[in-house]
Protein backbone atom coordinates (compact mmCIF):
# COMPACT_ATOMS: atom_id res chain seq x y z
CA UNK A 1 -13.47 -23.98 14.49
CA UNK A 2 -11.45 -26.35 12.35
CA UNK A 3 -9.57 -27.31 15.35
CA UNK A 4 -12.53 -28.25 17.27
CA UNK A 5 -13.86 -30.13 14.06
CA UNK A 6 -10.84 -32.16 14.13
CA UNK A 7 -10.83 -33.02 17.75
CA UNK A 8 -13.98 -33.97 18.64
CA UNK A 9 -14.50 -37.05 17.20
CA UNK A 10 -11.23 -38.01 18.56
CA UNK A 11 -12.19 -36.92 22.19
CA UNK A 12 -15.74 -38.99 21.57
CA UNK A 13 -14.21 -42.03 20.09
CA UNK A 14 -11.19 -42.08 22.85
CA UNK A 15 -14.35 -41.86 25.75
CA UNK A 16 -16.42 -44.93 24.16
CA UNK A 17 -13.19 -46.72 23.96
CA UNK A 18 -11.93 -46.39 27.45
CA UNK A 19 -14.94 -46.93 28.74
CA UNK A 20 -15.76 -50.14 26.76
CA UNK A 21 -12.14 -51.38 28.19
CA UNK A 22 -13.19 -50.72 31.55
CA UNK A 23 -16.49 -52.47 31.34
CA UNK A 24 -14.47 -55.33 29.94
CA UNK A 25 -12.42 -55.36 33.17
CA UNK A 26 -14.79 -54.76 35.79
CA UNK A 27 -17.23 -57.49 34.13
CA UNK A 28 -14.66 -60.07 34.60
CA UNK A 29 -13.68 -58.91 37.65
CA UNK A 30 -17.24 -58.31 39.33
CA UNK A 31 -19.04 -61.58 37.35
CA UNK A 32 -22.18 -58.95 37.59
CA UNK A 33 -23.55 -55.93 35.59
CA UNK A 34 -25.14 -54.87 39.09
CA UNK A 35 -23.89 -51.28 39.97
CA UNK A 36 -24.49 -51.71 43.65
CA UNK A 37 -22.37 -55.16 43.59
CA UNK A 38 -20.13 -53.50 41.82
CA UNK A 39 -19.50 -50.59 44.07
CA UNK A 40 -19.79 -52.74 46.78
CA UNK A 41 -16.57 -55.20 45.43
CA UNK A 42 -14.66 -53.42 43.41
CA UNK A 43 -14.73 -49.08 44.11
CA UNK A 44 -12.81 -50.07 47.23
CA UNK A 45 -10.05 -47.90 46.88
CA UNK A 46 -10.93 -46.03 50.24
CA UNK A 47 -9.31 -49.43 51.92
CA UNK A 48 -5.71 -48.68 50.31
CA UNK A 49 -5.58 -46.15 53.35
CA UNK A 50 -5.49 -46.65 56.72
CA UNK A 51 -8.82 -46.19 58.62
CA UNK A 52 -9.57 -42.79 59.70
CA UNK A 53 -6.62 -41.58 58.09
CA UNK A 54 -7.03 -38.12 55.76
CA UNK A 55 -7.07 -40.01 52.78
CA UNK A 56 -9.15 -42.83 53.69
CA UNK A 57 -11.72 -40.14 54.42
CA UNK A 58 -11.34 -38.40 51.31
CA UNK A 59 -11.76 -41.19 49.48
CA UNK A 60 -14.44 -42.69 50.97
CA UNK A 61 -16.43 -39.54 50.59
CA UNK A 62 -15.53 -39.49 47.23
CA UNK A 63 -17.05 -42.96 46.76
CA UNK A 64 -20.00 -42.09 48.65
CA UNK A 65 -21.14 -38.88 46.64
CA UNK A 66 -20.47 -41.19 43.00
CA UNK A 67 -23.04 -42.98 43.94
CA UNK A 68 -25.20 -40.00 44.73
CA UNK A 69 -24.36 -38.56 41.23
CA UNK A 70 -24.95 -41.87 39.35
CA UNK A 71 -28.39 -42.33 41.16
CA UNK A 72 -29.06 -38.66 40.38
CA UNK A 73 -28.07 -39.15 36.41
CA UNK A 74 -30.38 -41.49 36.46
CA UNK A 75 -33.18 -39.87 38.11
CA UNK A 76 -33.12 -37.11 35.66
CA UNK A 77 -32.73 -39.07 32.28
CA UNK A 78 -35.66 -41.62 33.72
CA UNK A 79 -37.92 -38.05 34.07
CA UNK A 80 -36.61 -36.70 30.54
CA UNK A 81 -38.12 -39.87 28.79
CA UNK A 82 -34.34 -41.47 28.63
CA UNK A 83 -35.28 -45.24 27.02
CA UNK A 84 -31.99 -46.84 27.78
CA UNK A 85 -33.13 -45.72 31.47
CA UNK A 86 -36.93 -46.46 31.20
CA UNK A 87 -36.33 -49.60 29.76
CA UNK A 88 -34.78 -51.13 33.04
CA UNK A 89 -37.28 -49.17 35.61
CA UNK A 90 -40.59 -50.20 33.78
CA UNK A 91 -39.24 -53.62 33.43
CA UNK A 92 -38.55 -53.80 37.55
CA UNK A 93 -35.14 -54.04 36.87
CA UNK A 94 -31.82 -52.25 37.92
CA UNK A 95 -30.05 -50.71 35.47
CA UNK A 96 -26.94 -52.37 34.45
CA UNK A 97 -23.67 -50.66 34.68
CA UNK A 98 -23.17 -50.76 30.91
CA UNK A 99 -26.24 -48.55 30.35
CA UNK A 100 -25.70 -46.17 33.42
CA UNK A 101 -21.90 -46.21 31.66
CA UNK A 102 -23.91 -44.80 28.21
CA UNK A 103 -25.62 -41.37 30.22
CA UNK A 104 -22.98 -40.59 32.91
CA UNK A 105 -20.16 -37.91 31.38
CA UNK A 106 -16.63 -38.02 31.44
CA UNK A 107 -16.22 -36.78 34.68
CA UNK A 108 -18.52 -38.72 36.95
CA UNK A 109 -16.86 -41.63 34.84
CA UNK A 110 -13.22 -40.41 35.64
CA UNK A 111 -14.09 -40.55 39.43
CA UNK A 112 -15.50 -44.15 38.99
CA UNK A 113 -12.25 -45.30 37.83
CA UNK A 114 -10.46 -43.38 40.23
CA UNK A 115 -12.32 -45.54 43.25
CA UNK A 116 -11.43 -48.93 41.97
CA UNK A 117 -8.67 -51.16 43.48
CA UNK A 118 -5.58 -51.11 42.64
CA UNK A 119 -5.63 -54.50 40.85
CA UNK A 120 -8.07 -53.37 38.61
CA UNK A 121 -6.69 -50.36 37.90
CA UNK A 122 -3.29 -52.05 37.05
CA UNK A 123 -5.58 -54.43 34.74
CA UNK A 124 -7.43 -51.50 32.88
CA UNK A 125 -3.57 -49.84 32.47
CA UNK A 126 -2.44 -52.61 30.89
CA UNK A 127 -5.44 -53.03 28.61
CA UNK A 128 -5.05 -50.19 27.07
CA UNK A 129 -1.28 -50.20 26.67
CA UNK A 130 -0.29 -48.03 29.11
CA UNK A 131 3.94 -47.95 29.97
CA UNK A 132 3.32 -49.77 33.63
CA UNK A 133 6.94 -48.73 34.44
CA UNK A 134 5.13 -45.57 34.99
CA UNK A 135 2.22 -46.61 35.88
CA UNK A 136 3.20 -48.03 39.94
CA UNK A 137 0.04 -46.55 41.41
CA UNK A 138 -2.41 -47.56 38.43
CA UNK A 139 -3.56 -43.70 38.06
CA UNK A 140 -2.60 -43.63 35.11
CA UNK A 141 -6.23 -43.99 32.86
CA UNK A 142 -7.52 -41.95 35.44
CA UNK A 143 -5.27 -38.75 34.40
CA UNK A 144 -5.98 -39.52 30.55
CA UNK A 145 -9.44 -39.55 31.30
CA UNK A 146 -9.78 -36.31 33.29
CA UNK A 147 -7.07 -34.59 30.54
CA UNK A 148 -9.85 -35.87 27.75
CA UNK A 149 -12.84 -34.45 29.67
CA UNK A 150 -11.63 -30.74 29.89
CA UNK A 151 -10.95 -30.80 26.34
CA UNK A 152 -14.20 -32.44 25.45
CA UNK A 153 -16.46 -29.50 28.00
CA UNK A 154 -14.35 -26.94 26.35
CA UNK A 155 -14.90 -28.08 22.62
CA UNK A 156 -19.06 -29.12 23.92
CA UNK A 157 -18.90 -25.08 25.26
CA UNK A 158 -17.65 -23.72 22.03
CA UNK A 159 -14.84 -22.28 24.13
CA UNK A 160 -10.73 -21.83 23.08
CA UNK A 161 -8.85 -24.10 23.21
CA UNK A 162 -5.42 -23.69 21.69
CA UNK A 163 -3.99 -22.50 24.55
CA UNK A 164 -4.77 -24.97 27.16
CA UNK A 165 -6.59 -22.82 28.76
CA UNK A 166 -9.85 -25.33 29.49
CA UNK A 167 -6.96 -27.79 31.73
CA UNK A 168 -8.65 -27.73 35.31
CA UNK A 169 -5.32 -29.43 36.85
CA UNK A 170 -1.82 -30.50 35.91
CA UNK A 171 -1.37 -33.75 34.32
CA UNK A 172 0.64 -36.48 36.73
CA UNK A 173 4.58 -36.16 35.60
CA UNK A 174 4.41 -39.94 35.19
CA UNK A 175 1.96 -40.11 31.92
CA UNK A 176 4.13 -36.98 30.84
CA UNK A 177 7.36 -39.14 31.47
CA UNK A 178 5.46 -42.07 30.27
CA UNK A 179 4.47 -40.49 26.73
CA UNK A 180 8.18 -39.30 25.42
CA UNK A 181 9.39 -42.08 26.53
CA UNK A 182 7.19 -44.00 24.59
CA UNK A 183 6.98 -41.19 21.66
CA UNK A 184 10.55 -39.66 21.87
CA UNK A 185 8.60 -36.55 22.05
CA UNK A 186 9.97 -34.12 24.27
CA UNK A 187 8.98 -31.66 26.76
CA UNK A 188 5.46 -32.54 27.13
CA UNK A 189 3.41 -30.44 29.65
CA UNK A 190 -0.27 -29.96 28.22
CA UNK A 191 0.34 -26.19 28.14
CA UNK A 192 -0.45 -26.22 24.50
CA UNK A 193 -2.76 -28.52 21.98
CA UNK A 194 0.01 -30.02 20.63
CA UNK A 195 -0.08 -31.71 23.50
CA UNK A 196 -3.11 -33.10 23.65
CA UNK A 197 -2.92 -34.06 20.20
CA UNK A 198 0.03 -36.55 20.97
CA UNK A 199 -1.93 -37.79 24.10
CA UNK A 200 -4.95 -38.83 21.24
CA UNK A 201 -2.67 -39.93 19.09
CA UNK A 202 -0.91 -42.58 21.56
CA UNK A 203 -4.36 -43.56 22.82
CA UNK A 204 -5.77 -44.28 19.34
CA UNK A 205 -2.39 -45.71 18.56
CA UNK A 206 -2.39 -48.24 21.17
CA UNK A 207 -6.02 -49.56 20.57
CA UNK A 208 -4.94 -50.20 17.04
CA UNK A 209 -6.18 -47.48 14.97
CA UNK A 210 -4.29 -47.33 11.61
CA UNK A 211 -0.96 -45.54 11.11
CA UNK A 212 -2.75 -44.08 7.93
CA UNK A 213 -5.62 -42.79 9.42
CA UNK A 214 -3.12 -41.12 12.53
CA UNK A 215 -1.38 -39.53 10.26
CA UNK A 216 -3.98 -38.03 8.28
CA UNK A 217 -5.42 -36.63 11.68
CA UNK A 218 -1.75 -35.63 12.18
CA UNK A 219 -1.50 -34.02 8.53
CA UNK A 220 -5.07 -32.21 9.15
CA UNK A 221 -3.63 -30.62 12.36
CA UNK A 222 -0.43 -29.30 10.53
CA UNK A 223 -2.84 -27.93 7.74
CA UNK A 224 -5.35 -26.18 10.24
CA UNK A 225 -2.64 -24.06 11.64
CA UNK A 226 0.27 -23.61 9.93
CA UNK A 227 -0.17 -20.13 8.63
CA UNK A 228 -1.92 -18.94 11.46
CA UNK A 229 0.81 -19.22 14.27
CA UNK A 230 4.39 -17.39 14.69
CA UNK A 231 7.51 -18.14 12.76
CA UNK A 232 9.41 -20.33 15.94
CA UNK A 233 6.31 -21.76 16.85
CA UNK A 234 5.56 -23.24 13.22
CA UNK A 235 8.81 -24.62 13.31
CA UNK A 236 7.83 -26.20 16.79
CA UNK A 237 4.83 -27.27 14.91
CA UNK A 238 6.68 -28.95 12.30
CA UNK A 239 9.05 -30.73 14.49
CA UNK A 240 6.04 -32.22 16.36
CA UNK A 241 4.59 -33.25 13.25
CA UNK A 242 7.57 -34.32 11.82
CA UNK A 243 8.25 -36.82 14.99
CA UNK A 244 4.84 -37.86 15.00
CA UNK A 245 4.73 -39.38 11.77
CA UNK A 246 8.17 -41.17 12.34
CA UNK A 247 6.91 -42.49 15.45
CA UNK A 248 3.41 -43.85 14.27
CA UNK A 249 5.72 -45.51 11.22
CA UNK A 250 4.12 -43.76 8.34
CA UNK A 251 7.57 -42.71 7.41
CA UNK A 252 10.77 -43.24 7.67
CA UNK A 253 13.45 -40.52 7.61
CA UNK A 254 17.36 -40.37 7.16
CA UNK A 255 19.51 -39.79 9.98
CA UNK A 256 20.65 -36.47 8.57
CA UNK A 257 17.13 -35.15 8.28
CA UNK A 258 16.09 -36.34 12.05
CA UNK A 259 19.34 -34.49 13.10
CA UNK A 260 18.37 -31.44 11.23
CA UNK A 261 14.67 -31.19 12.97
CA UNK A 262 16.50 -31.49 16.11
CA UNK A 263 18.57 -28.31 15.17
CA UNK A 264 16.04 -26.20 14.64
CA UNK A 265 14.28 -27.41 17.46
CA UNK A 266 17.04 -26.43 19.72
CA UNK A 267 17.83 -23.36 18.27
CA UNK A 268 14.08 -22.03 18.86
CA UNK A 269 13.86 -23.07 22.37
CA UNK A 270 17.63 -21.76 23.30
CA UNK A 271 17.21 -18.77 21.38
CA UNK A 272 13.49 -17.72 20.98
CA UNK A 273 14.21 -14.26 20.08
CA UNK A 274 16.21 -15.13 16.55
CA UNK A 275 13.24 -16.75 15.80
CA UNK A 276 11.00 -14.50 16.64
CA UNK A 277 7.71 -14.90 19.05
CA UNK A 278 8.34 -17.38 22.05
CA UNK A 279 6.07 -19.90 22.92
CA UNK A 280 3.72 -17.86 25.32
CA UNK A 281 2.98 -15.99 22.42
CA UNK A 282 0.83 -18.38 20.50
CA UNK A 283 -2.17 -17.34 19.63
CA UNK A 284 -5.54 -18.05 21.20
CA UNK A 285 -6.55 -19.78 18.19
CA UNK A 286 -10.17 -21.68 18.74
């Protein structure tokens, strides 16, 4: 439970953010809070394909039933007594797309980003901070935003999550590329929390949240866990934690001491069983 203590905030902070940069964006972009101008001008992602074409078709459907599922958000918040929905209705008035931003969830959201335009997918990357070296296609925010929403349903569903175990797809090998190259973290696959951990680190990193409060968050991880996983995998753990707090510039290490974490970080991946448990054998910890 401490985990899920320590994550959700996180996970809930991270989704008002990215959505609050993406209402930035499409505002300037769109010069309208109007959702159907909106999805009219700018979720025109279908037209990156040609016309008829598999994708094209995909996409467009995919376009077509977000607006079915914003409509029907809306239809059931305006019956459950929803004011930030009532308001609009009994004033005669569509809703803007900041307030149908405020009831949809993560993943009708995810899918709204997904059919924008290129451009303004490129200009929501970039908002955010996002390594556009590997970020060609602009799918990046996209992939961060789908990652955070199986984490969030699992933690909303009281379910485990130390093992991954929640992940409904793999990640894109660019934001995995794109993160140790930007962390110098290696091996990143989102087959373990650690994982998403440095994802909501980098996030909260890059929209300026202080070094001192990432590495407390950091610090509060290596305490929840510590004695509860295997020998090799604490000193997985500690490497992790040790990199993080290098890279977020809490502290600076000697040479010698950075060399030495990457010894023992070697030795547990080459040679797992003089170090006892591998890494499939972390616990399901919740």
């Amino acid at each position: 439970m401490n985990l899920k203590a320590l994550f959700y905030p996180q996970v809930i902070f991270i989704e008002t953010c990215i959505k609050n940069y993406v209402l930035e964006i499409i505002l300037e972009h769109g010069k309208t809070d109007s959702f159907e101008m909106i999805y009219e001008s700018l979720l025109t992602n279908y037209k990156s394909y040609a016309v008829g074409s598999t994708n094209y078709k995909k996409e467009l459907n995919k376009r077509l039933n977000l607006r079915n599922k914003f409509y029907g958000t809306l239809s059931r918040d305006y019956s459950s007594n929803k004011q930030v929905v009532q308001y609009f209705y009994h004033q005669d008035r569509p809703v803007p797309i900041w307030s149908i931003f405020e009831v949809i969830d993560l993943g009708a959201f995810g899918t709204f980003v997904s059919c924008l335009n290129q451009n303004i997918k490129h200009d929501i990357s970039k908002s955010l901070g996002l390594n556009q070296g590997f970020d060609s296609d602009g799918k990046m925010t996209e992939t961060i935003i789908f990652l955070v929403k199986d984490l969030r349903n699992s933690i909303a569903h009281n379910d485990v999550i130390f093992d991954t175990r929640f992940k409904s797809s793999s990640p894109k090998n660019s934001l995995k590329l794109a993160l140790t190259n930007d962390t110098g973290i290696n091996n990143i696959t989102f087959d373990t929390i650690v994982d998403y951990l440095i994802l909501l680190i980098f996030i909260q990193k890059q929209v300026c949240v202080s070094k001192a409060e990432l590495s407390k968050i950091v610090s509060t991880f290596e305490n929840s866990i510590n004695h509860l996983v295997p020998f090799s995998a604490s000193l997985q753990l500690w490497f992790f934690i040790l990199k993080s707090l290098v890279w977020i510039g809490r502290i600076v290490l000697p040479n010698s001491l950075i060399l030495l974490s990457v010894c023992f970080y070697q030795l547990i991946t080459i040679c797992p069983k003089q170090c006892g448990k591998s890494n499939s054998s972390l616990s399901p910890l919740r």
